[in-house]
Each structure stands twice: as C-alpha cells, then as structure tokens.
PDB file of N, CA and C in Angstrom:
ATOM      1  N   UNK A   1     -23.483  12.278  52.189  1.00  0.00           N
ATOM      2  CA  UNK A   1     -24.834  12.766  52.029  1.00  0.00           C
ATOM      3  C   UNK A   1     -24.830  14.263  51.729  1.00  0.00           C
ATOM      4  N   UNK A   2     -23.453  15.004  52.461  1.00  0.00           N
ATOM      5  CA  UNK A   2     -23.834  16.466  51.928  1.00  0.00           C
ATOM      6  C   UNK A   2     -23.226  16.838  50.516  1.00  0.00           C
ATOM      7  N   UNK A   3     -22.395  16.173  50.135  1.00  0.00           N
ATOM      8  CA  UNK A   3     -22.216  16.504  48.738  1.00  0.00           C
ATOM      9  C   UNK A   3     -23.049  16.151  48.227  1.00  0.00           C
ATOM     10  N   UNK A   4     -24.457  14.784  47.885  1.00  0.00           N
ATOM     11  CA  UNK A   4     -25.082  14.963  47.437  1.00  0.00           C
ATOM     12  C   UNK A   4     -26.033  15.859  46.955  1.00  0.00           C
ATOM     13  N   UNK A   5     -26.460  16.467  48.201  1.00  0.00           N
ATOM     14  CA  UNK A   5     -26.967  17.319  48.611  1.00  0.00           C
ATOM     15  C   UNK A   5     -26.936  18.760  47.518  1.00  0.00           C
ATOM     16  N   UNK A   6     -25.707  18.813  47.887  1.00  0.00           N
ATOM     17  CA  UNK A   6     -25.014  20.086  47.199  1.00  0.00           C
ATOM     18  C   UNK A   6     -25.182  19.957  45.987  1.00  0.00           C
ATOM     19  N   UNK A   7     -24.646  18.778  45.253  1.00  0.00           N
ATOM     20  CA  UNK A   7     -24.520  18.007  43.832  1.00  0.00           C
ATOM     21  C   UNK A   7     -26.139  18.855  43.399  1.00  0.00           C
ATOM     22  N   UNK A   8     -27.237  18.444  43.926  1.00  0.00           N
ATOM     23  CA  UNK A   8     -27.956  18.186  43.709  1.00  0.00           C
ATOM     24  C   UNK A   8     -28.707  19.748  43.218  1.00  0.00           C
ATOM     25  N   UNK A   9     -28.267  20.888  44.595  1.00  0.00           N
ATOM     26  CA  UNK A   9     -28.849  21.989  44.602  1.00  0.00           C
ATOM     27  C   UNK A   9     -27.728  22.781  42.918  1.00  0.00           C
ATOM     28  N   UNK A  10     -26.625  22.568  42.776  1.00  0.00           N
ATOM     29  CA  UNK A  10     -26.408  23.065  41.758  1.00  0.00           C
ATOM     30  C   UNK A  10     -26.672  22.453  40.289  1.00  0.00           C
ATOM     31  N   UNK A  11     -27.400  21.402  40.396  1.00  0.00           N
ATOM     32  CA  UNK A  11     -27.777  21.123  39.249  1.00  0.00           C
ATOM     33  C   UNK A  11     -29.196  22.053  39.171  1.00  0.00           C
ATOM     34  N   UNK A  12     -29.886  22.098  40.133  1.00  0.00           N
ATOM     35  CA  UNK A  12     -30.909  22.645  39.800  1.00  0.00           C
ATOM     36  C   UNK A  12     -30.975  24.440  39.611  1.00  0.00           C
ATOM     37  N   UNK A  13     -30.269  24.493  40.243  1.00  0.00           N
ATOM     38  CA  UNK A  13     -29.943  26.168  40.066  1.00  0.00           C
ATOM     39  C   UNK A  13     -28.970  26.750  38.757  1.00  0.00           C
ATOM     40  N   UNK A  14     -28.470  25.799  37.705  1.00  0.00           N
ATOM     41  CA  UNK A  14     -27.552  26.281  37.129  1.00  0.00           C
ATOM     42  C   UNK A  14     -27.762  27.026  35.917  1.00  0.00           C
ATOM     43  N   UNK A  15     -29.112  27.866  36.048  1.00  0.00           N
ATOM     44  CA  UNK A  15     -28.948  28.606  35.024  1.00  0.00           C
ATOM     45  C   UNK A  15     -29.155  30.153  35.724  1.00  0.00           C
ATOM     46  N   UNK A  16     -28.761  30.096  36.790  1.00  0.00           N
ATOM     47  CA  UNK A  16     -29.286  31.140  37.525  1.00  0.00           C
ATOM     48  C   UNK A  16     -28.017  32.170  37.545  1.00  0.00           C
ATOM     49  N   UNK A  17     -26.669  32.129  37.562  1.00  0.00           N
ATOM     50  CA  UNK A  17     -25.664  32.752  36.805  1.00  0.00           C
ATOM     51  C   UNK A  17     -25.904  33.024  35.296  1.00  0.00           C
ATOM     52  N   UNK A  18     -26.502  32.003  34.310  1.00  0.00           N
ATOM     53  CA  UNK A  18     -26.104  32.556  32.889  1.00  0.00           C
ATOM     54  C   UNK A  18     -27.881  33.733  32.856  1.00  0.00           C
ATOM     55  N   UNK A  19     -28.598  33.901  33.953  1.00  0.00           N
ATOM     56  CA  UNK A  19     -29.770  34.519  34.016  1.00  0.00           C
ATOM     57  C   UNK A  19     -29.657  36.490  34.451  1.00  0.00           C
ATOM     58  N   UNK A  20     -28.549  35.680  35.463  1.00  0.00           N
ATOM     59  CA  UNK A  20     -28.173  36.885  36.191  1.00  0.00           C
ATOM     60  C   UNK A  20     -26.787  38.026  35.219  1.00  0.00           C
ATOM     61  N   UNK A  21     -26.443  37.158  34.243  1.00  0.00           N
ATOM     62  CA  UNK A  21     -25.628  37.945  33.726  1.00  0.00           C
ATOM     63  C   UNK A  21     -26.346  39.094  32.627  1.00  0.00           C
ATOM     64  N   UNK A  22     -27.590  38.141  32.253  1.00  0.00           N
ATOM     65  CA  UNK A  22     -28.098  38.826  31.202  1.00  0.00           C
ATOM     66  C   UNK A  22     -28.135  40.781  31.516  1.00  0.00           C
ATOM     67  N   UNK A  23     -27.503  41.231  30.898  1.00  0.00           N
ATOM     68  CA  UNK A  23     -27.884  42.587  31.041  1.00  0.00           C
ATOM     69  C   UNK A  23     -29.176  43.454  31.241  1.00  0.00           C
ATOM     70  N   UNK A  24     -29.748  42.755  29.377  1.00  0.00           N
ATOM     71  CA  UNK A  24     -30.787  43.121  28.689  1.00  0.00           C
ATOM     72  C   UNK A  24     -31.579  42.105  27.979  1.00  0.00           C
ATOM     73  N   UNK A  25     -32.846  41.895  28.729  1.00  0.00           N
ATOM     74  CA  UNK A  25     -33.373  41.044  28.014  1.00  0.00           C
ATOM     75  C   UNK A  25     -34.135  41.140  27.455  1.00  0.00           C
ATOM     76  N   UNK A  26     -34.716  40.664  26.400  1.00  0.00           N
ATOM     77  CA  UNK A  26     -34.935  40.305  25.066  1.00  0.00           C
ATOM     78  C   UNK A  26     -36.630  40.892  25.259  1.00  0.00           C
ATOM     79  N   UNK A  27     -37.495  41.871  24.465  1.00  0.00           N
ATOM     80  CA  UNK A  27     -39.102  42.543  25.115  1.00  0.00           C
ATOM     81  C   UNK A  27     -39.824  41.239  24.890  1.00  0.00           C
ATOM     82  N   UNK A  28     -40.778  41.295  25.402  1.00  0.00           N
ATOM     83  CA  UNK A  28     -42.577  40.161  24.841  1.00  0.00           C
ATOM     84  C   UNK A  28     -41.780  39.797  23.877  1.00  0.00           C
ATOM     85  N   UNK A  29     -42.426  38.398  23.567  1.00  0.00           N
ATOM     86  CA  UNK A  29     -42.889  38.255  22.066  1.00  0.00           C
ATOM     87  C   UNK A  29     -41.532  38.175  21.140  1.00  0.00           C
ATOM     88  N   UNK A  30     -40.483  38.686  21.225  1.00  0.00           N
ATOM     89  CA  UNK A  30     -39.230  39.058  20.220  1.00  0.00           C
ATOM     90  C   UNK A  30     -39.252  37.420  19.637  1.00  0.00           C
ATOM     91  N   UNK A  31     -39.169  36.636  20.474  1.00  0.00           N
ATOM     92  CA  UNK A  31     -38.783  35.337  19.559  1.00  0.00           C
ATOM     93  C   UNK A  31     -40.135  34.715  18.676  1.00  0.00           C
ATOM     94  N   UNK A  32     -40.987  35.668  18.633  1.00  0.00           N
ATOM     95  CA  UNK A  32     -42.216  34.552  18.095  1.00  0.00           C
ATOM     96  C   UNK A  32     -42.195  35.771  16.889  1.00  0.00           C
ATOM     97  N   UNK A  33     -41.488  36.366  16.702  1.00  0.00           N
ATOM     98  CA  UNK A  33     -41.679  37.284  14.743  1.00  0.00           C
ATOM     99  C   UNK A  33     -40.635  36.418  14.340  1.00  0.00           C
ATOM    100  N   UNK A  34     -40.610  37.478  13.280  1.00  0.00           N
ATOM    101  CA  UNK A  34     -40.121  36.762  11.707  1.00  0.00           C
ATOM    102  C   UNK A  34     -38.153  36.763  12.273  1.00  0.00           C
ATOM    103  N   UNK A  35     -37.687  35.868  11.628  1.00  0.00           N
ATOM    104  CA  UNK A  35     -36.129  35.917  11.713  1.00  0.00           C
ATOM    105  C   UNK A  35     -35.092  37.482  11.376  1.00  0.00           C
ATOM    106  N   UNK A  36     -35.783  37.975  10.671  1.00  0.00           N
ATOM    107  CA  UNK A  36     -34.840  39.482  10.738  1.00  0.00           C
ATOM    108  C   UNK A  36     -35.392  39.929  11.769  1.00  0.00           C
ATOM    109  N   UNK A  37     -36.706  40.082  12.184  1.00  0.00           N
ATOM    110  CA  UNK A  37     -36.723  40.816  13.618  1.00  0.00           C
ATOM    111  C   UNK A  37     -36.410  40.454  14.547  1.00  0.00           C
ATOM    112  N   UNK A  38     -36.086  38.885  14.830  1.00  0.00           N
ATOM    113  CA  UNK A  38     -35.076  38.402  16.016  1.00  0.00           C
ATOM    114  C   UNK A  38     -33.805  39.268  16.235  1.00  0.00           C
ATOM    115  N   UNK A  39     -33.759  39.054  14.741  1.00  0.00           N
ATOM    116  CA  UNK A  39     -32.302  39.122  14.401  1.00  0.00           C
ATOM    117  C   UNK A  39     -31.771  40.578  14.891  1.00  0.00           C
ATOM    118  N   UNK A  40     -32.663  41.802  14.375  1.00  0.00           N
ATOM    119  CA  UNK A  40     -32.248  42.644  14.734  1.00  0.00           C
ATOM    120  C   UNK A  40     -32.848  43.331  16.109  1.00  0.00           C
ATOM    121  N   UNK A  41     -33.740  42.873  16.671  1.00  0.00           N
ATOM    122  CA  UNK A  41     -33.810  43.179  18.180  1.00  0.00           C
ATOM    123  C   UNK A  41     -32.967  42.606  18.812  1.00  0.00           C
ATOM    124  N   UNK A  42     -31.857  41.650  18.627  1.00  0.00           N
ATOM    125  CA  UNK A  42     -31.054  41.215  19.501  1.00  0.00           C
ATOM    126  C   UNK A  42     -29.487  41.944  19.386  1.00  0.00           C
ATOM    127  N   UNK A  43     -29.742  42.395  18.212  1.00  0.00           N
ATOM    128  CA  UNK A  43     -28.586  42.920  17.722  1.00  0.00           C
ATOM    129  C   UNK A  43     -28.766  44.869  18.528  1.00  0.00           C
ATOM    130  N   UNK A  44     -29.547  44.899  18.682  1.00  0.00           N
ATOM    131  CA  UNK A  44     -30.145  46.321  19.567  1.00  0.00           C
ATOM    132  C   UNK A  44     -29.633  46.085  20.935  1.00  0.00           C
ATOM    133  N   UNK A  45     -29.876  45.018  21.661  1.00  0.00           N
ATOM    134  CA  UNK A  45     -29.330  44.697  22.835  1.00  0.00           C
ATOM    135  C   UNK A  45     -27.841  44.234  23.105  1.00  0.00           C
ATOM    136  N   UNK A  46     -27.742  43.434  21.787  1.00  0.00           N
ATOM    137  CA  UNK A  46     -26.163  42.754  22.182  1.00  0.00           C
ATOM    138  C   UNK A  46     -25.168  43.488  20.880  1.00  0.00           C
ATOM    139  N   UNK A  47     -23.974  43.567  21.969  1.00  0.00           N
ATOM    140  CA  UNK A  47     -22.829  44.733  21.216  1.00  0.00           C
ATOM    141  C   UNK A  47     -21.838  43.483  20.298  1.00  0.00           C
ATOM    142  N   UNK A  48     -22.082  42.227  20.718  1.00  0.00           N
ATOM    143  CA  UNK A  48     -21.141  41.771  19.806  1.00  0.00           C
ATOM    144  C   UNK A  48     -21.964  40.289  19.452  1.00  0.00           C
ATOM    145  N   UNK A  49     -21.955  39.469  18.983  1.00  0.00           N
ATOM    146  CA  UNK A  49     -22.236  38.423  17.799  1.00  0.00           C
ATOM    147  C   UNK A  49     -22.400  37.268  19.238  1.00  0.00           C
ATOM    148  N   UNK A  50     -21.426  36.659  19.795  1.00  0.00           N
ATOM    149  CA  UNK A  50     -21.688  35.755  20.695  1.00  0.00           C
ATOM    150  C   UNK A  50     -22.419  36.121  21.952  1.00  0.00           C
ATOM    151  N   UNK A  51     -22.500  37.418  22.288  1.00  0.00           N
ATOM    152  CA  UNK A  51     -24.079  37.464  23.675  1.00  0.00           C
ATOM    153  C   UNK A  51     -25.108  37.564  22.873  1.00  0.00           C
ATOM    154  N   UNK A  52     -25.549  37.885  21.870  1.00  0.00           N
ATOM    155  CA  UNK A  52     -26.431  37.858  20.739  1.00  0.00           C
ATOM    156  C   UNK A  52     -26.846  36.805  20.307  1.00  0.00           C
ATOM    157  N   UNK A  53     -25.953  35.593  19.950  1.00  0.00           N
ATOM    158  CA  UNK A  53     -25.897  34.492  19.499  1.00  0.00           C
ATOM    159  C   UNK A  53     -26.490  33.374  20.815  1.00  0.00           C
ATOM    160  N   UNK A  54     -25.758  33.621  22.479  1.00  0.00           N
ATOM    161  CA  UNK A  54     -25.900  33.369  23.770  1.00  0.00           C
ATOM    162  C   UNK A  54     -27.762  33.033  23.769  1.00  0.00           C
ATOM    163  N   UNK A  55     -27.481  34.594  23.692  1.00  0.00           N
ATOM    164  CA  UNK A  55     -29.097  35.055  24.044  1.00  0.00           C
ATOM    165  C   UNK A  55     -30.115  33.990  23.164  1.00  0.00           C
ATOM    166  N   UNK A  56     -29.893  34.252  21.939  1.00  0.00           N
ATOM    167  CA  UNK A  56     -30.984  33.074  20.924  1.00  0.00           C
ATOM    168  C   UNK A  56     -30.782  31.331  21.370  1.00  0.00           C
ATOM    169  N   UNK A  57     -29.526  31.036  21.365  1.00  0.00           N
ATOM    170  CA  UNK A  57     -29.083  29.540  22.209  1.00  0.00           C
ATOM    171  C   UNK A  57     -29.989  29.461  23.374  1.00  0.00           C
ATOM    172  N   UNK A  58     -30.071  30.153  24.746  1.00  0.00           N
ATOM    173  CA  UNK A  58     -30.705  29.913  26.206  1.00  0.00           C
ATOM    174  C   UNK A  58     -31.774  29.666  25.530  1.00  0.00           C
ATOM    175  N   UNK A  59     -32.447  30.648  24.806  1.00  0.00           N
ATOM    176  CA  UNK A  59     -34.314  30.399  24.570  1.00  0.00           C
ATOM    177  C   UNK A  59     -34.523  29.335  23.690  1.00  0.00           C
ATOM    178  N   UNK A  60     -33.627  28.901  23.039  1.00  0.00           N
ATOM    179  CA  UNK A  60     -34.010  27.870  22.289  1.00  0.00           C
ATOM    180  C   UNK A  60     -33.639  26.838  23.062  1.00  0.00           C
ATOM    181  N   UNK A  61     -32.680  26.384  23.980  1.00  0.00           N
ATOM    182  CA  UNK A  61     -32.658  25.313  25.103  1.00  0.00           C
ATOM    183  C   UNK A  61     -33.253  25.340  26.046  1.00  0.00           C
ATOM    184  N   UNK A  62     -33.667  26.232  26.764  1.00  0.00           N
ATOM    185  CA  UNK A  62     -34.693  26.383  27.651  1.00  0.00           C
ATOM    186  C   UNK A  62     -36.259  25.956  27.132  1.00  0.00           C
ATOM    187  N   UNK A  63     -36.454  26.210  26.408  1.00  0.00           N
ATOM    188  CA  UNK A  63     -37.998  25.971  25.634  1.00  0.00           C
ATOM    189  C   UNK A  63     -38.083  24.553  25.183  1.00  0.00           C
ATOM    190  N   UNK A  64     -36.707  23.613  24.777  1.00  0.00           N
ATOM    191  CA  UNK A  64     -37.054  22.471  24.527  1.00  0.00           C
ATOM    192  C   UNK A  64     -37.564  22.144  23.439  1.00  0.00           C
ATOM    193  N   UNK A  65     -38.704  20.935  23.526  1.00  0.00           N
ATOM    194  CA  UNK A  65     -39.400  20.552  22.056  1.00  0.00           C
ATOM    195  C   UNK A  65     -40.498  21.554  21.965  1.00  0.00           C
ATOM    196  N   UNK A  66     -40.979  22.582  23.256  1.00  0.00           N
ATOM    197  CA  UNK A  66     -42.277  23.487  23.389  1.00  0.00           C
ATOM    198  C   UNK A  66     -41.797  24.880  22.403  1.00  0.00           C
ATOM    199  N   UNK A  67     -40.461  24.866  21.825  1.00  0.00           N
ATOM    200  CA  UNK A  67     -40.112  26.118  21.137  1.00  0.00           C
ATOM    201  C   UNK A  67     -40.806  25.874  20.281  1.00  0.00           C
ATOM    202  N   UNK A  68     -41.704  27.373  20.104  1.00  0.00           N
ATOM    203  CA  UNK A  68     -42.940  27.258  18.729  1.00  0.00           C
ATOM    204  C   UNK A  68     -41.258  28.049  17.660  1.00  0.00           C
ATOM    205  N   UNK A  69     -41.365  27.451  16.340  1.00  0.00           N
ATOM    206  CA  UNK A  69     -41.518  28.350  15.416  1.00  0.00           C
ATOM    207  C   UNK A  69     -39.319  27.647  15.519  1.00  0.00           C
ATOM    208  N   UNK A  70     -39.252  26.679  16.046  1.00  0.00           N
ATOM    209  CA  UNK A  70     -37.601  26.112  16.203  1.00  0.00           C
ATOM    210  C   UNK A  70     -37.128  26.596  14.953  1.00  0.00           C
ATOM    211  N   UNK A  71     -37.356  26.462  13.440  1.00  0.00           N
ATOM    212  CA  UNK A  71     -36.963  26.635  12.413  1.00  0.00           C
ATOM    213  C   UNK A  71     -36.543  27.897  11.519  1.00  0.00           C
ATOM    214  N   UNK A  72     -37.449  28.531  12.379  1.00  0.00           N
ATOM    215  CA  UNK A  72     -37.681  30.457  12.315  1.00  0.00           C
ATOM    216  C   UNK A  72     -36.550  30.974  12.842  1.00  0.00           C
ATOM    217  N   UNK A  73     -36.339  29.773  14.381  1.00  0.00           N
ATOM    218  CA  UNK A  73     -35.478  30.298  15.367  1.00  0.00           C
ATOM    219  C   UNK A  73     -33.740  30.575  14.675  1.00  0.00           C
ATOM    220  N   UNK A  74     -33.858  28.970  14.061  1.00  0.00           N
ATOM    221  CA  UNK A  74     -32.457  28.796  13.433  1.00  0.00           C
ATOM    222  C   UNK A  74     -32.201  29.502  12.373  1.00  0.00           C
ATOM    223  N   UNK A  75     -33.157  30.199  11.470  1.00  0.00           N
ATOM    224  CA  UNK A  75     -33.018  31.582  10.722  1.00  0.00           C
ATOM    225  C   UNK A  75     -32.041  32.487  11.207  1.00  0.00           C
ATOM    226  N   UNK A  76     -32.901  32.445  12.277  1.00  0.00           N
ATOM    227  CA  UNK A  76     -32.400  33.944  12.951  1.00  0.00           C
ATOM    228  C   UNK A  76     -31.131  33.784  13.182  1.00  0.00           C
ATOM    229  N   UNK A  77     -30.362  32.617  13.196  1.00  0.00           N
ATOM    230  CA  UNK A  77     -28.645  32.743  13.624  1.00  0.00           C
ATOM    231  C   UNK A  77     -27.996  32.646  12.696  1.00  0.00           C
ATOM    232  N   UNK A  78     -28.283  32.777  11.335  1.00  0.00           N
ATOM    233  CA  UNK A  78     -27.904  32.969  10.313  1.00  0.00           C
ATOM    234  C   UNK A  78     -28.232  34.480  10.258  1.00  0.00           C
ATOM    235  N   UNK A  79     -29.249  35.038   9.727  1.00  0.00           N
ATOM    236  CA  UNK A  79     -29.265  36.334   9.846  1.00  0.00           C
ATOM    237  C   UNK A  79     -28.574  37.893  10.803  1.00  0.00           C
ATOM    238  N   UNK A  80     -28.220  36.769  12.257  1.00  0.00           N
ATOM    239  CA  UNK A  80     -27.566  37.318  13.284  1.00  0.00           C
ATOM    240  C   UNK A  80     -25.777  37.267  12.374  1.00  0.00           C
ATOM    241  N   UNK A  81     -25.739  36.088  12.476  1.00  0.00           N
ATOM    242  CA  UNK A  81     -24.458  35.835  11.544  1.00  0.00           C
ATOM    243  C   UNK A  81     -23.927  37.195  10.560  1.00  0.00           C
ATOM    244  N   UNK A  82     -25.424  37.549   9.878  1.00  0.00           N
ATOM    245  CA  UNK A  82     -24.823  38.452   8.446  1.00  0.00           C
ATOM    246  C   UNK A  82     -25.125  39.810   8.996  1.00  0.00           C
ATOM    247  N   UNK A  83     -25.480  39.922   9.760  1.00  0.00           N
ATOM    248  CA  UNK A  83     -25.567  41.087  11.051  1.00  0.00           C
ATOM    249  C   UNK A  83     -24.582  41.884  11.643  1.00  0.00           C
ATOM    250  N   UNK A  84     -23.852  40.565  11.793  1.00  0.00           N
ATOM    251  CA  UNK A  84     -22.682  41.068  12.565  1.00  0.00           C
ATOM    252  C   UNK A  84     -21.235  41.328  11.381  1.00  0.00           C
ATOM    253  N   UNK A  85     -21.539  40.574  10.028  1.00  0.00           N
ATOM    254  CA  UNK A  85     -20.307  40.827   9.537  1.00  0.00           C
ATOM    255  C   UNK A  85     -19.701  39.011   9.304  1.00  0.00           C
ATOM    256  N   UNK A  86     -20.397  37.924  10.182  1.00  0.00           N
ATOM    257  CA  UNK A  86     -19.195  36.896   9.996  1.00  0.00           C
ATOM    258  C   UNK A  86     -20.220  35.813   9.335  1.00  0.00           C
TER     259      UNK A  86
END
C-alpha cells in the first residue's frame, strides 16, 4: 500500500523538478505572438538551442489540445532551429 502511495504522489508531482529548474521564464503572452517572436524571446533567455527548444516542448505539452495557435507553436522550432545555427 505504501509504494502505491508513493507511485502515486510522484506521478503527480513530476513536473515539479523540470519547473524548478527553469531559470527564466518565458514574460505574459510570449507564446501567443508570431513565431519569430517566440523564437527570439526564448533565444534571450536560453544560452543554447535545447533549454530553448525544452522551454517551447513543456508549453506545448502542458497545454495539451487547449494550446491556442499549436501550428504557430511548431514554427517557432524551426525558427529556433535557424536561430541557433542548426
């Protein structure tokens, strides 16, 4: 019963490390403009391509099917892409 238990409390808590790592997070609003301004407000916060890349992934899994603008979103990781060089 107590591993369930346990089982149970870290499923529900498990974004609370990838929350706590965040340095810098992302102002109002950043994900609801246009794909270069994702692109480059994230690139303001993040020094390299994958916490950058991190950062756009959580909000787009966290938000689910309620992410307004999903298509805008996936812009932006292309544009992050030519951002960084790769």
């Amino acid at each position: 019963m107590k591993i369930e238990a346990a089982a149970r409390l870290r499923a529900e808590k498990w974004s609370q490390p990838v929350t706590e790592d965040v340095k810098e997070h992302p102002p109002e609003g950043l994900f609801k403009k246009s794909a270069d301004a994702i692109a480059k407000g994230l690139k303001k916060l993040h020094p390299d391509l994958k916490s950058a890349m991190s950062a756009l992934n959580f909000y787009i899994n966290r938000g689910g099917e309620d992410v307004p603008n999903k298509e805008n979103l996936e812009k932006a990781k292309e544009k992050l892409r030519k951002l960084y060089g790769e």
